[in-house]
Protein backbone atom coordinates (compact mmCIF):
# COMPACT_ATOMS: atom_id res chain seq x y z
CA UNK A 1 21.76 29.83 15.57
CA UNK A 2 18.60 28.08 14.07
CA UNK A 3 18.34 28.60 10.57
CA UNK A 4 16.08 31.63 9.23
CA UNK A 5 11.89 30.99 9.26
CA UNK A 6 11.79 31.81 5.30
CA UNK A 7 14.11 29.34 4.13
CA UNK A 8 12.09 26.46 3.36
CA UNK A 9 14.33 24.57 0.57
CA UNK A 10 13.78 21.09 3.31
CA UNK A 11 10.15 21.80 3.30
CA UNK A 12 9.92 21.97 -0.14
CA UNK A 13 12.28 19.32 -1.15
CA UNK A 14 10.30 16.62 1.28
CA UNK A 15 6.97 18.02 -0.37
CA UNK A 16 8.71 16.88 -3.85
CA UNK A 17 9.54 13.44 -1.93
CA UNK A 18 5.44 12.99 -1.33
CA UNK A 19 4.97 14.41 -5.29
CA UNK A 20 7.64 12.06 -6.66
CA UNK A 21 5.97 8.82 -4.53
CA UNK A 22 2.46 9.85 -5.65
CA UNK A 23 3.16 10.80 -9.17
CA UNK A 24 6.18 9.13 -10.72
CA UNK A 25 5.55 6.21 -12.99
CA UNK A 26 6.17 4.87 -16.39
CA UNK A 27 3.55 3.30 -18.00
CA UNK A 28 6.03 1.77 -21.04
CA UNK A 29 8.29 0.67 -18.21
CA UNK A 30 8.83 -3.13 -17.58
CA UNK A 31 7.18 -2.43 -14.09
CA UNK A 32 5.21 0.79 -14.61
CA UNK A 33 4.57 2.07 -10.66
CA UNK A 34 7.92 0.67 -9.39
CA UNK A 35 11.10 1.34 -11.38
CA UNK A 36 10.56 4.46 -12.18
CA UNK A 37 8.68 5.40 -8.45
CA UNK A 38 12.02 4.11 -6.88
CA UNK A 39 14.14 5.76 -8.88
CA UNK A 40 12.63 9.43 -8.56
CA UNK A 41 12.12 8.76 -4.92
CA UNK A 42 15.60 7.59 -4.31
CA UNK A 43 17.37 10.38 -6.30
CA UNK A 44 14.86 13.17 -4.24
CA UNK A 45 15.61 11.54 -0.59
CA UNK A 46 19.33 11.82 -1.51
CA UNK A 47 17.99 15.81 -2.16
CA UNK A 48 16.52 15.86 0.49
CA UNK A 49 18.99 14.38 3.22
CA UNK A 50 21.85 16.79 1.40
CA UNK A 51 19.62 19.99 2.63
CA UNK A 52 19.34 18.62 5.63
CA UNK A 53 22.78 18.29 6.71
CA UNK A 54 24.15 21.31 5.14
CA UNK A 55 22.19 23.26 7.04
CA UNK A 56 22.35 25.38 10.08
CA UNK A 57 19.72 23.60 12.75
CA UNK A 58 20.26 22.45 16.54
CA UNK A 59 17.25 19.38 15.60
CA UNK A 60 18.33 16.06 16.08
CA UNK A 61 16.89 12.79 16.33
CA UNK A 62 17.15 10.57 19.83
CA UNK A 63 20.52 8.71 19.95
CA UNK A 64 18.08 5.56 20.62
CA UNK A 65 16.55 5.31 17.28
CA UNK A 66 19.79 6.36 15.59
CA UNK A 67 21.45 3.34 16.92
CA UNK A 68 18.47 1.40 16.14
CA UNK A 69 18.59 2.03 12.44
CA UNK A 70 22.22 2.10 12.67
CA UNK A 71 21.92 -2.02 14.08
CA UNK A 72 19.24 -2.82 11.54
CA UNK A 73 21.10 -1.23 8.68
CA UNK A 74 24.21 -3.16 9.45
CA UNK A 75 22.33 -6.60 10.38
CA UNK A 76 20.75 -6.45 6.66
CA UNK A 77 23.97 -5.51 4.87
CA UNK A 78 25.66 -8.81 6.82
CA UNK A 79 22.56 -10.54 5.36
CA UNK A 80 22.95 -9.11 1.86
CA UNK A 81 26.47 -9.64 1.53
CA UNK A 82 26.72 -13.03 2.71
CA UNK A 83 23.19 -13.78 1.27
CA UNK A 84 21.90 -16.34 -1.42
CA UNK A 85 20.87 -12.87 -4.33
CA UNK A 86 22.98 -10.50 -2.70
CA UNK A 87 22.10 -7.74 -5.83
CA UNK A 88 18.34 -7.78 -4.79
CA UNK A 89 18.81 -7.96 -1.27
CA UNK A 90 20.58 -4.48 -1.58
CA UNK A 91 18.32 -3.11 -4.50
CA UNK A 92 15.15 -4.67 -3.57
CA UNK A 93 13.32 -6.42 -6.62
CA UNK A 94 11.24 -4.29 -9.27
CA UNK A 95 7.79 -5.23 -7.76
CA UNK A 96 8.23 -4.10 -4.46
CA UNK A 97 10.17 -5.86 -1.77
CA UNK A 98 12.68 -3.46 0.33
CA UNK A 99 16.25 -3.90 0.07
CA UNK A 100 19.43 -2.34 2.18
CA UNK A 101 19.34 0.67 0.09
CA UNK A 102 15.61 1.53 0.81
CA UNK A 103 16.13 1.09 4.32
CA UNK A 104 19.30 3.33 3.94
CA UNK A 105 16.99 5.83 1.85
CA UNK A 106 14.12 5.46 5.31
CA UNK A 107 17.05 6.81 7.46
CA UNK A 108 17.91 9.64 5.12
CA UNK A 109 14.12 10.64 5.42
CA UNK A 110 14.17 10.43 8.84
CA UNK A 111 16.88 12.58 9.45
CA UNK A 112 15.10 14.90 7.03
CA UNK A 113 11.95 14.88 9.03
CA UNK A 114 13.69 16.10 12.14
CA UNK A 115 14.84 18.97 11.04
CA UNK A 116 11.89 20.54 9.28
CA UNK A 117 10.77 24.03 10.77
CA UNK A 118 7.20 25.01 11.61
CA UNK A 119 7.43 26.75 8.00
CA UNK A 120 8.69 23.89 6.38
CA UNK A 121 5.97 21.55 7.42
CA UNK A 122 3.33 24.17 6.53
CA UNK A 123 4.81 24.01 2.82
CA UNK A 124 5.20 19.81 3.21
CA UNK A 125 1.38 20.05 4.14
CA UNK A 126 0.48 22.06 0.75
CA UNK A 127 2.63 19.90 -1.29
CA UNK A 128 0.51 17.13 0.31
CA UNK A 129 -2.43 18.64 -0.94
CA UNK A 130 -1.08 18.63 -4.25
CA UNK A 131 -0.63 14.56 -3.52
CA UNK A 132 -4.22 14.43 -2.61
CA UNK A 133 -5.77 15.69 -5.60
CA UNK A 134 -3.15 13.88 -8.08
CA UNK A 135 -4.32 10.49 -5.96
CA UNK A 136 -8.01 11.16 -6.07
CA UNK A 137 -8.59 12.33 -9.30
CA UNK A 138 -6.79 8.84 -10.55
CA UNK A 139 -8.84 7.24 -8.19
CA UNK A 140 -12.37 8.79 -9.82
CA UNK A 141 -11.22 8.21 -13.48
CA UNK A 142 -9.86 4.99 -12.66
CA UNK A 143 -13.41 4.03 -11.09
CA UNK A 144 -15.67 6.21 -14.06
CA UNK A 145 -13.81 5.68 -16.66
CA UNK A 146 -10.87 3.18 -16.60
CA UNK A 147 -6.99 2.59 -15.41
CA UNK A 148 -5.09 5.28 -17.09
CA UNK A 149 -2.60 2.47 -16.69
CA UNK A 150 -3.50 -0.75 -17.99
CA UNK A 151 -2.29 -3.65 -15.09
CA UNK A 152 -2.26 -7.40 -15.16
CA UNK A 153 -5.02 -7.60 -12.37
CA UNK A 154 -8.59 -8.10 -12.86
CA UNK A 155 -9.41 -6.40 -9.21
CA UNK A 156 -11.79 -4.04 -8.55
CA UNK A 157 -10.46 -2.73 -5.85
CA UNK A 158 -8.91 0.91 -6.86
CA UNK A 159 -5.24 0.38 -6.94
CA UNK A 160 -3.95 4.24 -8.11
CA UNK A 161 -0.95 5.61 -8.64
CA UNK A 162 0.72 2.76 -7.61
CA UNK A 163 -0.61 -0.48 -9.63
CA UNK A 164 -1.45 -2.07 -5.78
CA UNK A 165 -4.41 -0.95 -3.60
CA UNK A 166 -3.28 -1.61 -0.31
CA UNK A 167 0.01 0.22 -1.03
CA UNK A 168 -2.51 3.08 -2.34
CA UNK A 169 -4.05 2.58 0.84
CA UNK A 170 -1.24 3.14 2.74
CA UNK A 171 -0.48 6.47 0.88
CA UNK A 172 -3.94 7.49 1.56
CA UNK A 173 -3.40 6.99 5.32
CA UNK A 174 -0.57 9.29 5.31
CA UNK A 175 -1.85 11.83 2.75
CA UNK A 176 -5.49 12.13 4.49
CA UNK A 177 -4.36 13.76 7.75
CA UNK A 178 -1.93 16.58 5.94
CA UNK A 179 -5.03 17.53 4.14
CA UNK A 180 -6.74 17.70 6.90
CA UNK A 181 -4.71 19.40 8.97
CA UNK A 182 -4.55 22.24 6.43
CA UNK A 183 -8.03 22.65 5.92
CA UNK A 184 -8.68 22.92 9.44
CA UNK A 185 -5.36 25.03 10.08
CA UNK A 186 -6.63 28.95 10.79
CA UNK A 187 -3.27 30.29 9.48
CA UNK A 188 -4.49 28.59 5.98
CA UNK A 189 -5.90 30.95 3.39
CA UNK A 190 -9.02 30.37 2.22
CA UNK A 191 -7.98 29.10 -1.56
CA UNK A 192 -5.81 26.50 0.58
CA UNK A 193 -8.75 25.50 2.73
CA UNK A 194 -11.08 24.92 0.33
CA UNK A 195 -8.53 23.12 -1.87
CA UNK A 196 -7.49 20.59 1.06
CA UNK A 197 -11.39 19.93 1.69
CA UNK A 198 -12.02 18.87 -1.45
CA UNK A 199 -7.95 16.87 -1.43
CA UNK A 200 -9.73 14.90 1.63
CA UNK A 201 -13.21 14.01 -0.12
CA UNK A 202 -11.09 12.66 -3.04
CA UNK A 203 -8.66 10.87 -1.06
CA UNK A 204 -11.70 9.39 1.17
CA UNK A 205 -13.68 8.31 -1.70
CA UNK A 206 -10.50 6.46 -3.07
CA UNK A 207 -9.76 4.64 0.39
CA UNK A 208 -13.09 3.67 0.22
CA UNK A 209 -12.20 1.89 -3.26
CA UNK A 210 -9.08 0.37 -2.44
CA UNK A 211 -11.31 -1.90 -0.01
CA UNK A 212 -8.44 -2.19 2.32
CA UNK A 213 -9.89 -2.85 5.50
CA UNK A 214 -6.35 -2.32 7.72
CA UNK A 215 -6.31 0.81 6.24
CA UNK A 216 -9.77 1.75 6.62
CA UNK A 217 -9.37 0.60 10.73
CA UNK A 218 -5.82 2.37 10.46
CA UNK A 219 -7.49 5.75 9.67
CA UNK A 220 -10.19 5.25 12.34
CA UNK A 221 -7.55 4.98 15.09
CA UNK A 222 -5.70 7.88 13.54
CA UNK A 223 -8.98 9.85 13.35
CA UNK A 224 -9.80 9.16 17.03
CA UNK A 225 -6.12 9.83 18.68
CA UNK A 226 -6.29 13.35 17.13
CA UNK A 227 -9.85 13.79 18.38
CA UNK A 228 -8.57 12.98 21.76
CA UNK A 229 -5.22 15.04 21.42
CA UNK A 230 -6.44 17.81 20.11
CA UNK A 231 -10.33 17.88 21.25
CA UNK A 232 -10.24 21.66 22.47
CA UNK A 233 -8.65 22.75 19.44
CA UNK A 234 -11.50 20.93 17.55
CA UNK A 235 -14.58 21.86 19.80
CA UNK A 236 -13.01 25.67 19.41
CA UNK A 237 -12.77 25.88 15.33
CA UNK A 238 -16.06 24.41 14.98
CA UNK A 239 -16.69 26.31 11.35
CA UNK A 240 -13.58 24.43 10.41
CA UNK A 241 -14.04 21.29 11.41
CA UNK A 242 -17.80 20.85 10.42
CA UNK A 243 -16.85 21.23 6.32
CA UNK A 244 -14.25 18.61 7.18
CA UNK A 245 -16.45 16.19 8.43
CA UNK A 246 -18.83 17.04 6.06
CA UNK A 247 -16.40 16.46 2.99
CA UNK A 248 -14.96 13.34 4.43
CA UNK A 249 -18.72 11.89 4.63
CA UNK A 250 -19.90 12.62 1.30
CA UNK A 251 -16.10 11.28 -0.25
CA UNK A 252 -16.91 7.76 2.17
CA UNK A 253 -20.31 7.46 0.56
CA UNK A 254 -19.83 8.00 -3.07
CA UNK A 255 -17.08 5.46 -2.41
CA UNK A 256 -19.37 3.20 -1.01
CA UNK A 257 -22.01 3.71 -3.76
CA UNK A 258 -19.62 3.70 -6.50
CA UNK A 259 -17.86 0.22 -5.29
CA UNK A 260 -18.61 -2.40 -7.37
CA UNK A 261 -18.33 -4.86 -4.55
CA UNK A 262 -20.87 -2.64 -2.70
CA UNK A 263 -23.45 -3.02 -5.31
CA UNK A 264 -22.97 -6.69 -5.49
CA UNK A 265 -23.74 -7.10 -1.72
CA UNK A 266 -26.61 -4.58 -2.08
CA UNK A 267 -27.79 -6.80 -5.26
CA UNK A 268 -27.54 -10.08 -3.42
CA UNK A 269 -29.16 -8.94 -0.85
CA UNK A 270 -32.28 -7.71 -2.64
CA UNK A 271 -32.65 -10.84 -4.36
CA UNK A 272 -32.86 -12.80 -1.25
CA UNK A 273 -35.72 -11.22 -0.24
């Protein structure tokens, strides 16, 4: 039997996984978004894998991409053990290169992900709403006001809660679409609604500031496969969908406006008239 609809202890525990990627850091550390981002992530995917497997669900992932990860696992632990640093090729270094253990941790998730319920991804999607705001309201005072953590780099490119702005980017692709699948969800209360539009104008003005163009192409795509998938359920929920597009827009151009790299051009250009 499938496990009961209200236990959502997996959907919670992979909504602290997003919190703990978004939110941990140590700005006293020796590498403030890394060591201590690793650490709480590892520690909750270990959480969250242990839920997973104890309990009761008939999910499973395709045999095919368990070998897969099983043959890549075991290819990098030949190359770690018999490697030239075998300690970082299992730990990975502080800044940010993967080592066997994160790949290890990526499985873990995975099998995590395939057994969430329909519940459990409705409370994953809140928690990611939670993300959204933590990662845009860094974003605006790191643009208005300053880095709440100091960094080495003299970029202006928003880097965020994670001291790099395409990795920031790369959050923001993921983060985005949860918010924007609860704002447009009908099941989602209106306090939830209105909090995810306002998750997505924050996260769009800050993937506007990381100045990542793969990301900003990566979202595109993204936007216009779901459009495709799911154009009758868009065209049908029209009052939903409009405040979406609508929040999105305004995040994009107060991004836009507020770049520093956008006033340059739009300075340079003046001047050559």
């Amino acid at each position: 039997m499938g496990r009961h609809d209200t236990d959502v202890r997996l959907g919670h525990a992979v909504g602290a996984l997003v919190a703990a990627s978004v939110g941990a850091l140590d700005p006293d550390g020796w590498f403030p978004f890394t060591v201590a981002k690793f650490t709480a992530v590892a520690l909750v995917v270990a959480w969250c894998w242990w839920i997973a497997y104890a309990q009761a669900s008939t999910a499973r992932l395709d045999r095919r991409f368990v070998w897969a990860v099983v043959g890549l696992v075991a290819v990098l632990a030949a190359s770690a053990a018999f490697g030239r640093d075998p300690f970082y090729a299992w730990v990975g270094t502080p800044e940010r290169s993967l080592g066997v253990l994160t790949w290890c941790g990526f499985a873990a998730a995975a099998y995590a992900g395939s057994r969430l319920s329909q519940p459990d991804r409705r409370v994953v999607a809140r928690w990611c709403v939670g993300a959204g705001w933590w990662c845009g309201a860094y974003a605006v005072w790191e643009r208005f006001i300053g880095r709440p953590v100091s960094i080495s780099s003299d970029t202006n490119r928003l880097t965020g809660p994670y001291g790099s702005a395409a990795i920031f980017a790369a959050a923001l692709c993921l983060i985005i679409p949860m918010c924007a699948a609860v704002a447009v969800d009908r099941r989602s209360r209106g306090a939830w609604s209105a909090a995810a539009l306002v998750a997505v104008a924050l996260c769009s003005f800050a993937l506007v500031g990381t100045g990542t163009r793969a990301a900003w192409v990566g979202c595109a795509v993204g936007a216009a496969v779901a459009l495709v998938a799911r154009g009758r359920a868009v065209l049908s929920a029209p009052r939903r969908v409009m405040p979406l597009l609508a929040t999105a827009a305004g995040g994009i151009i107060v991004g836009v406006v507020a770049s520093p790299n956008a006033a340059e051009r739009a300075l340079g250009a003046s001047g050559s008239r």
